[in-house]
Protein backbone atom coordinates (compact mmCIF):
# COMPACT_ATOMS: atom_id res chain seq x y z
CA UNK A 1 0.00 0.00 0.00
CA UNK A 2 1.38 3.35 -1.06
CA UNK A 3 0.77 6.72 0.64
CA UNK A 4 -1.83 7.94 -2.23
CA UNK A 5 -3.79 4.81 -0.64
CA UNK A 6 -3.87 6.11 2.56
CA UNK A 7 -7.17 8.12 3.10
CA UNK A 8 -8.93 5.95 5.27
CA UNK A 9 -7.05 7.18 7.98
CA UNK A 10 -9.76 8.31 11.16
CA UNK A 11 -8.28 11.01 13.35
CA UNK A 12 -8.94 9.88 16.52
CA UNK A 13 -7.82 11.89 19.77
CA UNK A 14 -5.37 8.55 20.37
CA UNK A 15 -4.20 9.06 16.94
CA UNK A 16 -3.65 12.82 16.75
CA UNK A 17 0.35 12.21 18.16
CA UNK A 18 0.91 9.92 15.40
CA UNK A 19 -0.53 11.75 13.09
CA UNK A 20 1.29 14.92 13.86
CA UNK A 21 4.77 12.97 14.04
CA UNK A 22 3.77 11.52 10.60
CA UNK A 23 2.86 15.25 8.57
CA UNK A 24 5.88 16.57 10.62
CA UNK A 25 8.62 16.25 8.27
CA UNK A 26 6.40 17.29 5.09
CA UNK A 27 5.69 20.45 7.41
CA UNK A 28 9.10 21.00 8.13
CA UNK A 29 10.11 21.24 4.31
CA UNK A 30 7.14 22.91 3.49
CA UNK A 31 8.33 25.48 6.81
CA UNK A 32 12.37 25.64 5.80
CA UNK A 33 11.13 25.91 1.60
CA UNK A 34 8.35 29.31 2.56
CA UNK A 35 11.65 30.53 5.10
CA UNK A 36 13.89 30.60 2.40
CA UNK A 37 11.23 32.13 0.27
CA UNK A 38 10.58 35.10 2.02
CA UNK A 39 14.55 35.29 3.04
CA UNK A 40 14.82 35.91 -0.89
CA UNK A 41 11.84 37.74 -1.29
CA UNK A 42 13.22 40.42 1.50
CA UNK A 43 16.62 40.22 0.73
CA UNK A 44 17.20 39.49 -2.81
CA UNK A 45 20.10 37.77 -2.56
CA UNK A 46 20.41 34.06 -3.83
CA UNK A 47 20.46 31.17 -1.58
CA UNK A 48 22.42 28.25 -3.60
CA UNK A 49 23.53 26.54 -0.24
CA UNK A 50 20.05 26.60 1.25
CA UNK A 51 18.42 24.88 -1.25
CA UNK A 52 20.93 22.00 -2.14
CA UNK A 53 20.99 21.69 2.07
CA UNK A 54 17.00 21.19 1.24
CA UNK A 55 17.58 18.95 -1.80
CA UNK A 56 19.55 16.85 0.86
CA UNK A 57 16.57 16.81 3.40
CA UNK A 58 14.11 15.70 0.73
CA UNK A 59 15.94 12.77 0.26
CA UNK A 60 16.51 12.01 3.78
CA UNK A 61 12.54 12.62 3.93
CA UNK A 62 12.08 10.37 0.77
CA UNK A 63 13.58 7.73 2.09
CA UNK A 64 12.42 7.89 5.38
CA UNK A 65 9.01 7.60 3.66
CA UNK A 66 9.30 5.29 1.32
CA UNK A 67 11.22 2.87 3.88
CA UNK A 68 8.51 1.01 5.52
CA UNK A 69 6.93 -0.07 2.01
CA UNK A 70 10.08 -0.88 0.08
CA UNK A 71 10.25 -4.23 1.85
CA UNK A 72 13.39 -5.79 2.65
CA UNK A 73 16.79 -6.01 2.06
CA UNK A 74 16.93 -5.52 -1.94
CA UNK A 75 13.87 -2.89 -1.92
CA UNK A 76 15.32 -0.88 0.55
CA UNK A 77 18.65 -0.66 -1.21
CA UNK A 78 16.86 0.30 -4.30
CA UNK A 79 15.38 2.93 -2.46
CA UNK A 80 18.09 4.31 -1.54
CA UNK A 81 19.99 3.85 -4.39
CA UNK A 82 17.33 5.67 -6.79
CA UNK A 83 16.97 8.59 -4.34
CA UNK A 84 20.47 9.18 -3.60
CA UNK A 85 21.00 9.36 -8.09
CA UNK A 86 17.29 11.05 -7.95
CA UNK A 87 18.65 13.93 -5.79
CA UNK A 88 22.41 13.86 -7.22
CA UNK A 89 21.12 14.38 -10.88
CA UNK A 90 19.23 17.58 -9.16
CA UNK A 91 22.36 18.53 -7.07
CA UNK A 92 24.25 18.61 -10.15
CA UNK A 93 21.37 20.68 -12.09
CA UNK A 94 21.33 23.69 -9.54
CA UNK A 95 25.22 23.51 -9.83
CA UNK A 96 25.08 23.87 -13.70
CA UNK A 97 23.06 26.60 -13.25
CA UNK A 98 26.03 28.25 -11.32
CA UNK A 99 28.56 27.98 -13.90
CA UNK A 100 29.91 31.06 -14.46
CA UNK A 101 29.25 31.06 -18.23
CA UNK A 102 25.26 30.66 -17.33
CA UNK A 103 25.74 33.47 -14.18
CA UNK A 104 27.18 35.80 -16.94
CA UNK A 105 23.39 35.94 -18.54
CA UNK A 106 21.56 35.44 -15.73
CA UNK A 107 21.13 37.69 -12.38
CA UNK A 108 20.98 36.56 -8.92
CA UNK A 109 16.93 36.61 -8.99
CA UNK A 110 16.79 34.14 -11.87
CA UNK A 111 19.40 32.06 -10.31
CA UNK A 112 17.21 31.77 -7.32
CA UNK A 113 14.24 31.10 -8.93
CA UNK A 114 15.99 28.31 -11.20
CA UNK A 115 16.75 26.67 -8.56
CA UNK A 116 13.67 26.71 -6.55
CA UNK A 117 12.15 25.55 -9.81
CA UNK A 118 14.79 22.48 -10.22
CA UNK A 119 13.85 21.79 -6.11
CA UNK A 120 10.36 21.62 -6.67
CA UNK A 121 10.68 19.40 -9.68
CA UNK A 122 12.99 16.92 -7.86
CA UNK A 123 10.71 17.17 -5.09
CA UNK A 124 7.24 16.11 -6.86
CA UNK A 125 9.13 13.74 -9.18
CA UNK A 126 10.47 12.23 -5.75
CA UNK A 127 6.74 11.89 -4.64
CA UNK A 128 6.02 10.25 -7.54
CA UNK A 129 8.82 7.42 -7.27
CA UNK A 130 8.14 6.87 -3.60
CA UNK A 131 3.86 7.27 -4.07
CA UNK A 132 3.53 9.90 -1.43
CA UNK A 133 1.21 12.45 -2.07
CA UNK A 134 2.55 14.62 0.85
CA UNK A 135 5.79 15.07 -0.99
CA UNK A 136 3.75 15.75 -4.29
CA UNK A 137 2.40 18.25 -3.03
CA UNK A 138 5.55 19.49 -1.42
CA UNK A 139 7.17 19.95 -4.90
CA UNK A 140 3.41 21.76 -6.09
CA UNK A 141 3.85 24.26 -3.72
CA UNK A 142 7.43 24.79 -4.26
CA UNK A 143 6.81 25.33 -7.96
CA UNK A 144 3.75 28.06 -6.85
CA UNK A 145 6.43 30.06 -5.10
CA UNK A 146 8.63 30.76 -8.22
CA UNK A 147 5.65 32.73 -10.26
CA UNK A 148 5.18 34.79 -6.50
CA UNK A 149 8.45 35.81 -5.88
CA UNK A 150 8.32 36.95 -9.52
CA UNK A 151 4.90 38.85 -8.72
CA UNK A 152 6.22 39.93 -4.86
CA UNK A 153 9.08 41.23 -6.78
CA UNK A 154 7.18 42.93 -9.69
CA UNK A 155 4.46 44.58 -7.04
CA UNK A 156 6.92 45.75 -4.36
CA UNK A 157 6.15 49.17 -4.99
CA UNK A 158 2.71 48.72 -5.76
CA UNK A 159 1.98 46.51 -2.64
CA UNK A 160 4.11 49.03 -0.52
CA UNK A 161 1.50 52.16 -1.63
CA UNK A 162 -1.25 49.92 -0.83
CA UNK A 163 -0.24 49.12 2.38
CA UNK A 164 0.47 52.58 2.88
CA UNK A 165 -3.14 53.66 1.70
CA UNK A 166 -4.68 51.38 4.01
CA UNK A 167 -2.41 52.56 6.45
CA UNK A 168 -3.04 55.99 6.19
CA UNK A 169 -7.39 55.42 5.46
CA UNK A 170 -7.07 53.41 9.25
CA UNK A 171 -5.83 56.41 10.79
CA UNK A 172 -8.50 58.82 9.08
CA UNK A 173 -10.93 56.39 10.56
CA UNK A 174 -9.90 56.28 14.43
CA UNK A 175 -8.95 59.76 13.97
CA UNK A 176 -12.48 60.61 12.79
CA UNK A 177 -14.00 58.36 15.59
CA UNK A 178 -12.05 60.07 18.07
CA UNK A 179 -13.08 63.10 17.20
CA UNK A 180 -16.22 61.86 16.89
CA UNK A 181 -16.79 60.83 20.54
CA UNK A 182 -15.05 63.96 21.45
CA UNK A 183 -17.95 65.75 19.89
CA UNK A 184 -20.75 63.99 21.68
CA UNK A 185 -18.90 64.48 25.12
């Protein structure tokens, strides 16, 4: 039985442990990839260590997952096997994209977003492979960052008047309430 079979789970109260220690490491990557989002959101700068450190933790997490149904012995070692040349073929993808002859057409943004892009790929294909949906869905939302960095990126200014309108139409309000109740007093 894979993990897309697994949706007869009940959530009892006995349960709820296990079923926090089992989501926990899907949370974790989905925690560490939206950190490193907003890190390069914020800052702009790329972070090429981060994500191969988080190719390396999807594979741990792979395997970790895909342990219990690869049987014994043999399966297992496949497992391993495929995930450790799974996530090396993606290792040495984000490196190519850090050749200097690719970095000399393409800024530290695109860089970034490559790579997230390569991540979220190996992640979902990884899903795939080991038939959890968790990870799946991992690698979907991975891939749903890339287009909003680009927009974050693209709106800054926008979203920064916005905010600032808001801002500035809140304090109107309490300032007219005030002045309101000051009135009636």
């Amino acid at each position: 039985m894979t993990e897309f079979d697994d949706d007869t789970d009940r959530l009892e109260p006995s349960s709820l442990k296990g079923f926090w220690l089992r989501e926990l490491p899907y949370l974790l990557i989905l925690a560490l990839t939206l950190g490193g989002v907003a890190y390069i959101s914020m800052s702009r700068q790329s972070l090429v260590g981060y994500w191969e450190f988080m190719a390396l933790v999807i594979a741990v997490v792979c395997i970790a997952s895909g342990w219990s149904s690869a049987g014994e012995g043999a399966g297992r070692w496949r497992l391993i096997w495929t995930q450790a040349l799974h996530w090396g073929a993606f290792l040495v993808a984000m490196n190519l994209v850090l050749l200097p002859s690719v970095q000399a057409i393409a800024d530290t943004d695109t860089t970034s977003l490559t790579i997230l892009l390569l991540l979220a790929l190996g992640a979902f294909i990884a899903g795939v492979h080991i038939g959890s949906w968790r990870m799946c869905a991992n690698g979907v939302v991975m891939a749903l960052c890339v287009p909003a960095i680009a927009w974050l990126d693209q709106s800054a200014l926008f979203l920064a008047l916005v905010v600032i309108a808001l801002a500035g139409l809140g304090f109107a309000i309490l300032w007219w309430r005030r002045e309101k109740r000051v009135g009636l007093a």
